[in-house]
C-alpha atoms as a PDB file:
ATOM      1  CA  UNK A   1       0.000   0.000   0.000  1.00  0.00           C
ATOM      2  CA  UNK A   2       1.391   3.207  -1.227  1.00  0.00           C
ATOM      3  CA  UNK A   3       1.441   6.422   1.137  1.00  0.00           C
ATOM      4  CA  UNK A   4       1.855   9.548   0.285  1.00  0.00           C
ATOM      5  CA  UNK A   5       4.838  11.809   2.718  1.00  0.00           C
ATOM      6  CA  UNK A   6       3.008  14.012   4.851  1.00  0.00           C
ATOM      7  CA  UNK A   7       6.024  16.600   4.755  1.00  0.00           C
ATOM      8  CA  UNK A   8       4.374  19.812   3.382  1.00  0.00           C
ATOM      9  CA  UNK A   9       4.961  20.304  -0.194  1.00  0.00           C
ATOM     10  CA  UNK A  10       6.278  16.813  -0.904  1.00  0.00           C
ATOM     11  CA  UNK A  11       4.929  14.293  -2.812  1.00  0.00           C
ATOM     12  CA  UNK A  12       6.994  11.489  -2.891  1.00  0.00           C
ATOM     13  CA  UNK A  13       5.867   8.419  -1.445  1.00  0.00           C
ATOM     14  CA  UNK A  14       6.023   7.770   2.010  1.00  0.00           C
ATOM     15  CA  UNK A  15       8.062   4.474   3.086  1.00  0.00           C
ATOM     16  CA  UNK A  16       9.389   4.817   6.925  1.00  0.00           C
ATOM     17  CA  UNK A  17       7.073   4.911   9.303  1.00  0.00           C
ATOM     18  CA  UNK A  18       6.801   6.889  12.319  1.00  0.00           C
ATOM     19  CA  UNK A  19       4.728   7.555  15.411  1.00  0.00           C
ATOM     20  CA  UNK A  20       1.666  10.584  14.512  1.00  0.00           C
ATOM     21  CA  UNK A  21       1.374  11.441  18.125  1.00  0.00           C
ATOM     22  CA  UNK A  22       3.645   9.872  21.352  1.00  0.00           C
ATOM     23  CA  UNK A  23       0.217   9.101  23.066  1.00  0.00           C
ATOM     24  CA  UNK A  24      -0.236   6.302  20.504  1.00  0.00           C
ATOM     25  CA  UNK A  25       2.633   4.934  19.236  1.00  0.00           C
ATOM     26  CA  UNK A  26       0.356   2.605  16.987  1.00  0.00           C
ATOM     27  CA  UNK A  27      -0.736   5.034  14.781  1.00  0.00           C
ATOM     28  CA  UNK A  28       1.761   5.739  12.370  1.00  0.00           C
ATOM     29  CA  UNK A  29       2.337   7.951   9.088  1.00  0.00           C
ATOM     30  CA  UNK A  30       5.096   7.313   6.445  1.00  0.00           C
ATOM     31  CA  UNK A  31       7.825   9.282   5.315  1.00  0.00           C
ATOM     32  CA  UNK A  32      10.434   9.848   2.471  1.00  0.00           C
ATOM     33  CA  UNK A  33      13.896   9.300   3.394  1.00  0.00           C
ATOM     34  CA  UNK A  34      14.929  12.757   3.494  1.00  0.00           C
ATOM     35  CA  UNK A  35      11.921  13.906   5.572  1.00  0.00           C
ATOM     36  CA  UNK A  36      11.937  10.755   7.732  1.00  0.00           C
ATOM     37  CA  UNK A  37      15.541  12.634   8.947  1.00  0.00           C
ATOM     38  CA  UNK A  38      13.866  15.788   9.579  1.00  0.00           C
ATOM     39  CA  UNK A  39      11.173  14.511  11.805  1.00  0.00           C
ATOM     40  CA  UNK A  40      13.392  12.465  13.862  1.00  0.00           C
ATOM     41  CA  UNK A  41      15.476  15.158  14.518  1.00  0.00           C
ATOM     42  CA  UNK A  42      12.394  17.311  15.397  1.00  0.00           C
ATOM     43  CA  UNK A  43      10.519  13.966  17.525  1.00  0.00           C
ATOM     44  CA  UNK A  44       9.996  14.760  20.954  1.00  0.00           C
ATOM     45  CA  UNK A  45       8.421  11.270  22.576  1.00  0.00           C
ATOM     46  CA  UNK A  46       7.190  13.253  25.478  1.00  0.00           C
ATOM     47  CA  UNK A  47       4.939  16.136  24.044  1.00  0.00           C
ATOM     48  CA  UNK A  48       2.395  16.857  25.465  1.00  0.00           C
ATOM     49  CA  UNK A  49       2.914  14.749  28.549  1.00  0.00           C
ATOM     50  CA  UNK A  50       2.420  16.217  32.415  1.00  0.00           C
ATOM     51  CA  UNK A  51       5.476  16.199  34.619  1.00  0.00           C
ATOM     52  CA  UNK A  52       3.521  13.427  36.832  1.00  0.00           C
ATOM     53  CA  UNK A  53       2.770  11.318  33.909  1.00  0.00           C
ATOM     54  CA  UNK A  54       6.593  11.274  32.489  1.00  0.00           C
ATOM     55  CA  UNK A  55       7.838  10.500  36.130  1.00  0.00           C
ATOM     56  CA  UNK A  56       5.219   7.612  36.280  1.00  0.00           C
ATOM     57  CA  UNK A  57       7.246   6.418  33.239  1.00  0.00           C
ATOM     58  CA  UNK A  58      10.510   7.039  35.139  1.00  0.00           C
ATOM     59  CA  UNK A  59       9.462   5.001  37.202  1.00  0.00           C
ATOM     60  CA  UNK A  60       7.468   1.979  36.067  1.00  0.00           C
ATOM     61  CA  UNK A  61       3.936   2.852  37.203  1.00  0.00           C
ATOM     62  CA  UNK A  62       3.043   3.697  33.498  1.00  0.00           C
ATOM     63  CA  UNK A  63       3.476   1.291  30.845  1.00  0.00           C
ATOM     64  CA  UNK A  64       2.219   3.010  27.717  1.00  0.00           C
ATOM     65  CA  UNK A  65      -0.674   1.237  27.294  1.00  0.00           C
ATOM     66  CA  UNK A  66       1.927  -1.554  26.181  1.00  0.00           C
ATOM     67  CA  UNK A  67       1.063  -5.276  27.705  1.00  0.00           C
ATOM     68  CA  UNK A  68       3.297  -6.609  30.359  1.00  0.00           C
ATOM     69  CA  UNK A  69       3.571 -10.518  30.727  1.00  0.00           C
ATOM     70  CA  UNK A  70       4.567 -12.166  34.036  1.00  0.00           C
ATOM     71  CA  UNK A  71       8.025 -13.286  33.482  1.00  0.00           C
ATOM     72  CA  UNK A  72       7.838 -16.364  35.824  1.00  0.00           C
ATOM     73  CA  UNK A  73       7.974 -19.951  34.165  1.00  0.00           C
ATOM     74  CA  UNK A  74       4.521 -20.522  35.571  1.00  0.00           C
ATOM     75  CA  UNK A  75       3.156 -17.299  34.394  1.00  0.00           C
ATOM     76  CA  UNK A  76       0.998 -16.949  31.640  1.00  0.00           C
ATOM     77  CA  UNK A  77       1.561 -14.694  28.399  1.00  0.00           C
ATOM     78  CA  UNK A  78       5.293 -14.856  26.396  1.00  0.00           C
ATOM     79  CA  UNK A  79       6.676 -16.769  28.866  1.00  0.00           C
ATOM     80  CA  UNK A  80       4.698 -19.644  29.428  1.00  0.00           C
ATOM     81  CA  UNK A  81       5.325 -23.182  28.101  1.00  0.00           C
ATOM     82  CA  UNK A  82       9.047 -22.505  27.514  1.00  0.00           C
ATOM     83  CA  UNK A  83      11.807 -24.904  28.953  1.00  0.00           C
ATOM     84  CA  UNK A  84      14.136 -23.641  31.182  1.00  0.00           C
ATOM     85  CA  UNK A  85      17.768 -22.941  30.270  1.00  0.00           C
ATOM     86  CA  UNK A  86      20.276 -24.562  32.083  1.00  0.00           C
ATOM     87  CA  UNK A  87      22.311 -22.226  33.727  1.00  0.00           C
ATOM     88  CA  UNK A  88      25.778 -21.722  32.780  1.00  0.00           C
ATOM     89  CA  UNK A  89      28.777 -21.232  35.558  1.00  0.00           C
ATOM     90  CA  UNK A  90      30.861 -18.469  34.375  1.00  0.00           C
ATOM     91  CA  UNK A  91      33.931 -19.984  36.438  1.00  0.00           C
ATOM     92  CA  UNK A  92      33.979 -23.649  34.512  1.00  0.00           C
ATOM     93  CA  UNK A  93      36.509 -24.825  32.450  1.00  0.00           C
ATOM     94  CA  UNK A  94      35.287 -27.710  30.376  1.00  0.00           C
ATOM     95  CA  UNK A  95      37.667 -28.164  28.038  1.00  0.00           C
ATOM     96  CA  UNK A  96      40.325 -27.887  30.494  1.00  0.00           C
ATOM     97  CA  UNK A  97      42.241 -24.753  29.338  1.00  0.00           C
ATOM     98  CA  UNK A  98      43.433 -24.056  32.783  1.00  0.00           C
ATOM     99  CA  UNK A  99      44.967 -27.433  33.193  1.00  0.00           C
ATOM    100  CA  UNK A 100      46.600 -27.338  29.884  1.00  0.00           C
ATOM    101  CA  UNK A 101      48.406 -23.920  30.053  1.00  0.00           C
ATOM    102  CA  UNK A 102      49.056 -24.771  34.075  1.00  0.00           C
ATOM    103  CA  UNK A 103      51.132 -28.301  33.025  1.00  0.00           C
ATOM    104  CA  UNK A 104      52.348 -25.700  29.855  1.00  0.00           C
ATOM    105  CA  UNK A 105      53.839 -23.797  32.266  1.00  0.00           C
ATOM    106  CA  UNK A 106      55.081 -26.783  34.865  1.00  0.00           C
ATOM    107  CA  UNK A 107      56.745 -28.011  31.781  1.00  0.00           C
ATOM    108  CA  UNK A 108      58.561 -25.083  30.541  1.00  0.00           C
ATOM    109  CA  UNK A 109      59.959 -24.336  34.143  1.00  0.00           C
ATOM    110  CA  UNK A 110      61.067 -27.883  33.997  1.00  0.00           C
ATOM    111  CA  UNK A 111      63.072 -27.498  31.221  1.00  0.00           C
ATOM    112  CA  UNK A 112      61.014 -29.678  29.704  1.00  0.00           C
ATOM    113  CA  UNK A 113      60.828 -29.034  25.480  1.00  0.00           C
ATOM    114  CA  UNK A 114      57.136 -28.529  24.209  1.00  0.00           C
ATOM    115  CA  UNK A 115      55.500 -30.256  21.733  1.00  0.00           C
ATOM    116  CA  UNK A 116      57.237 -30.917  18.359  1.00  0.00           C
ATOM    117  CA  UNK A 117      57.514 -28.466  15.841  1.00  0.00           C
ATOM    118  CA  UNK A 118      58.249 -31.022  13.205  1.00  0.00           C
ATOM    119  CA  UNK A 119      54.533 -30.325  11.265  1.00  0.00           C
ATOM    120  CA  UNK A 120      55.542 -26.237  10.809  1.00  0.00           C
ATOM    121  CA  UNK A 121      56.775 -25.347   6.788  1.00  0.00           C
ATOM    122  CA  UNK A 122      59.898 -24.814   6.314  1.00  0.00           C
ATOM    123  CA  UNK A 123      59.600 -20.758   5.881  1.00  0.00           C
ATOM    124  CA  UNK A 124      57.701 -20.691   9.753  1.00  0.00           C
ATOM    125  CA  UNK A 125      60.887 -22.574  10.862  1.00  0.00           C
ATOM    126  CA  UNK A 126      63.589 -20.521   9.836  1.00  0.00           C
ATOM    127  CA  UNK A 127      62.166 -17.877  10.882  1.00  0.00           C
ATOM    128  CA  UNK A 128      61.750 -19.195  14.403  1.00  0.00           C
ATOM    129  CA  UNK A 129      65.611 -19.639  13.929  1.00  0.00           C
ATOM    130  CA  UNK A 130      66.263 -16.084  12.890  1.00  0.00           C
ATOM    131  CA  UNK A 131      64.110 -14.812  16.372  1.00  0.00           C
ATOM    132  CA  UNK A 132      66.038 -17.270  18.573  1.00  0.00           C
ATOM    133  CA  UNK A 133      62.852 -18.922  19.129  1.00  0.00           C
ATOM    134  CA  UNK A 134      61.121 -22.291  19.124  1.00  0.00           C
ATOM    135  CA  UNK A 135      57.547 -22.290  17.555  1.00  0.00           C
ATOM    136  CA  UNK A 136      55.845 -18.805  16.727  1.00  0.00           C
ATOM    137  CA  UNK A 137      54.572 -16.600  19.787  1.00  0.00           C
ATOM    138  CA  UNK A 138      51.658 -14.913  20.115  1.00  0.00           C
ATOM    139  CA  UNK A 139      51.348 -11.274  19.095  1.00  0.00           C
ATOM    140  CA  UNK A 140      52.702  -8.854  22.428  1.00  0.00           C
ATOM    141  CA  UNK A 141      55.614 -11.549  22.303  1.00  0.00           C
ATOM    142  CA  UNK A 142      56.689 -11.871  18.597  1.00  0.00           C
ATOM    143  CA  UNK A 143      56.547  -8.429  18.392  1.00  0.00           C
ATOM    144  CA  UNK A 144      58.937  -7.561  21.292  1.00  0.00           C
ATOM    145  CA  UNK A 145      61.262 -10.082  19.877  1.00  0.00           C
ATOM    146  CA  UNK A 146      61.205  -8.460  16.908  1.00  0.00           C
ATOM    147  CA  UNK A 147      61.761  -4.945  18.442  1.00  0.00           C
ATOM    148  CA  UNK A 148      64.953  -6.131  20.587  1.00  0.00           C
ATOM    149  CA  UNK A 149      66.071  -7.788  17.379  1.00  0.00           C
ATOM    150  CA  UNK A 150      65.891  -4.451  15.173  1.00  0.00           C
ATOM    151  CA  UNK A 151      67.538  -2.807  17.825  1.00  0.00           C
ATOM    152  CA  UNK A 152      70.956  -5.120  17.584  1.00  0.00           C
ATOM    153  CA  UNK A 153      70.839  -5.369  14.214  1.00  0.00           C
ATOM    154  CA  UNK A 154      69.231  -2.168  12.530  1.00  0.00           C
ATOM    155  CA  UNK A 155      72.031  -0.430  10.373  1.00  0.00           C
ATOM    156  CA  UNK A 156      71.708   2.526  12.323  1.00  0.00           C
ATOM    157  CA  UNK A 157      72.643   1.142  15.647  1.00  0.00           C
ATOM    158  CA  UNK A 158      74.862  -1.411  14.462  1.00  0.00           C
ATOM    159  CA  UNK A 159      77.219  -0.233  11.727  1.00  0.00           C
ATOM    160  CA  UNK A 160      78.924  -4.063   9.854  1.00  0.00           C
ATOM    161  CA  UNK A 161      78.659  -4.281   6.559  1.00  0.00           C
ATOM    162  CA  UNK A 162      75.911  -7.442   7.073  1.00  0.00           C
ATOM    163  CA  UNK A 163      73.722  -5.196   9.324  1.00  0.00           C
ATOM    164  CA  UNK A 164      71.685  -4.226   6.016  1.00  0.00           C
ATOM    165  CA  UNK A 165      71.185  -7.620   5.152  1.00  0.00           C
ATOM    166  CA  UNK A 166      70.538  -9.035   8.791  1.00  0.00           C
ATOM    167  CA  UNK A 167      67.663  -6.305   9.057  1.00  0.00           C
ATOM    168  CA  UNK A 168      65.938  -7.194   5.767  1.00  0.00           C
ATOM    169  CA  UNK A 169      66.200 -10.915   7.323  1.00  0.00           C
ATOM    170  CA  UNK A 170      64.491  -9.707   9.662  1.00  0.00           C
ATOM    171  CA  UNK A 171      61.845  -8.018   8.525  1.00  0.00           C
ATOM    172  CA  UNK A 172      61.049 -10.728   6.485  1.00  0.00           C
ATOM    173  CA  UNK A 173      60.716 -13.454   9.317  1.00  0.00           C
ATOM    174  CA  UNK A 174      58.453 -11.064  11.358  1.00  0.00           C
ATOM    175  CA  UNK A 175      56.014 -11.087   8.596  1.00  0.00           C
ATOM    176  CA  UNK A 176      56.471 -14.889   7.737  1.00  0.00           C
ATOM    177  CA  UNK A 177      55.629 -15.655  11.632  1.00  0.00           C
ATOM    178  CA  UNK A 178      52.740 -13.156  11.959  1.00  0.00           C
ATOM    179  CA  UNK A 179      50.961 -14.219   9.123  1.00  0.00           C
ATOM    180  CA  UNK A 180      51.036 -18.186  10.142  1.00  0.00           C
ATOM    181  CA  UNK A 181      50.529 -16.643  13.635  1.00  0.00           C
ATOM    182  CA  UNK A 182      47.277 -14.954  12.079  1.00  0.00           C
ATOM    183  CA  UNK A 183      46.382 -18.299   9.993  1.00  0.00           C
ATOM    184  CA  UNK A 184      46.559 -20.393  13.318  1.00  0.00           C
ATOM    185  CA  UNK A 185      44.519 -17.866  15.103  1.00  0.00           C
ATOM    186  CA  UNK A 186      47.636 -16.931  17.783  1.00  0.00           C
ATOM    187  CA  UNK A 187      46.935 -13.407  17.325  1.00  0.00           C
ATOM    188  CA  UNK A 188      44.956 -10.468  15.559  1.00  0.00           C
ATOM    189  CA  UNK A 189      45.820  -9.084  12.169  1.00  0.00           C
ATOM    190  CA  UNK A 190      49.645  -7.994  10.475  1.00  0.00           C
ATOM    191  CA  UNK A 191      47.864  -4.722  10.419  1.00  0.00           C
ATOM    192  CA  UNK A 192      47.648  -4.581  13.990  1.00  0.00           C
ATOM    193  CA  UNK A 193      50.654  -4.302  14.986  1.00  0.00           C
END
């Protein structure tokens, strides 16, 4: 059904709705797009309302004429017939992630090596070599490495002839081990950081 704007001197046809009066909410006229911008800049949802009736909806005694269902299980109205949802404990672990990094950490204290790195390519791997490191970090950690590594070898600081090349090595394993590091979901974007 087509409506016409009620915007003085427009005739376009009238597609968002909005409210005619904030007493009745219900009764709606339709706007164009521009003038649907105009009135909601103009709306004022409590014209024409008494200072006791817009505290009574402050406060709850005044509903709008809207309905209001118990929200009990055994109420009647929206509620009523649904199943209740378990309720979920904010402080469980199911799938053990506490354990895990806790015997992580028990391990790497021990000296103990962590799991293989046999299954990384071969361009993730010597890149771990060039950072000194064993299997790619998250981001905060890769990215200090790679800081305290710039700072030996940047040909600024350090003036050998290999500094150059050392610094382009670099560069180039960072961004080898932060994009597998974004494929395997260790950290946020390369852009990021």
């Amino acid at each position: 059904m087509a409506h016409k704007c009620p915007w003085p001197e427009c005739n376009e046809e009238g597609t968002f709705p909005a409210p005619r009066n904030p007493r009745d909410l219900r009764d709606r006229q339709y706007f164009c797009g521009p003038h649907i911008k105009e009135f909601n800049k103009r709306w004022n949802g409590l014209e024409g309302f008494s200072e006791n009736e817009i505290y009574g909806l402050q406060d709850g005694s005044a509903n709008w004429k809207r309905p209001v269902w118990n929200s009990g299980l055994q109420g009647q109205g929206a509620t009523a017939g649904r199943v209740e949802q378990p309720r979920i404990d904010p402080f469980a672990d199911p799938d053990d992630l506490y354990g895990f990094f806790k015997s992580r950490v028990a391990r790497e204290r021990s000296g103990e090596s962590l799991p293989s790195t046999r299954h990384l390519p071969a361009d993730v791997k010597e890149s771990c070599a060039i950072f000194g490191i064993e299997r790619p970090l998250e981001a905060v950690t890769l990215k200090k490495r790679y800081i305290s590594l710039m700072k030996q070898h940047h040909p600024d600081v350090n003036q050998s002839e290999a500094a150059a090349d050392q610094s382009k090595r670099i560069n180039v394993a960072y961004r080898i081990l932060a994009e597998y590091a974004e494929r395997q979901g260790l950290r946020p974007s390369v852009a990021d950081l």
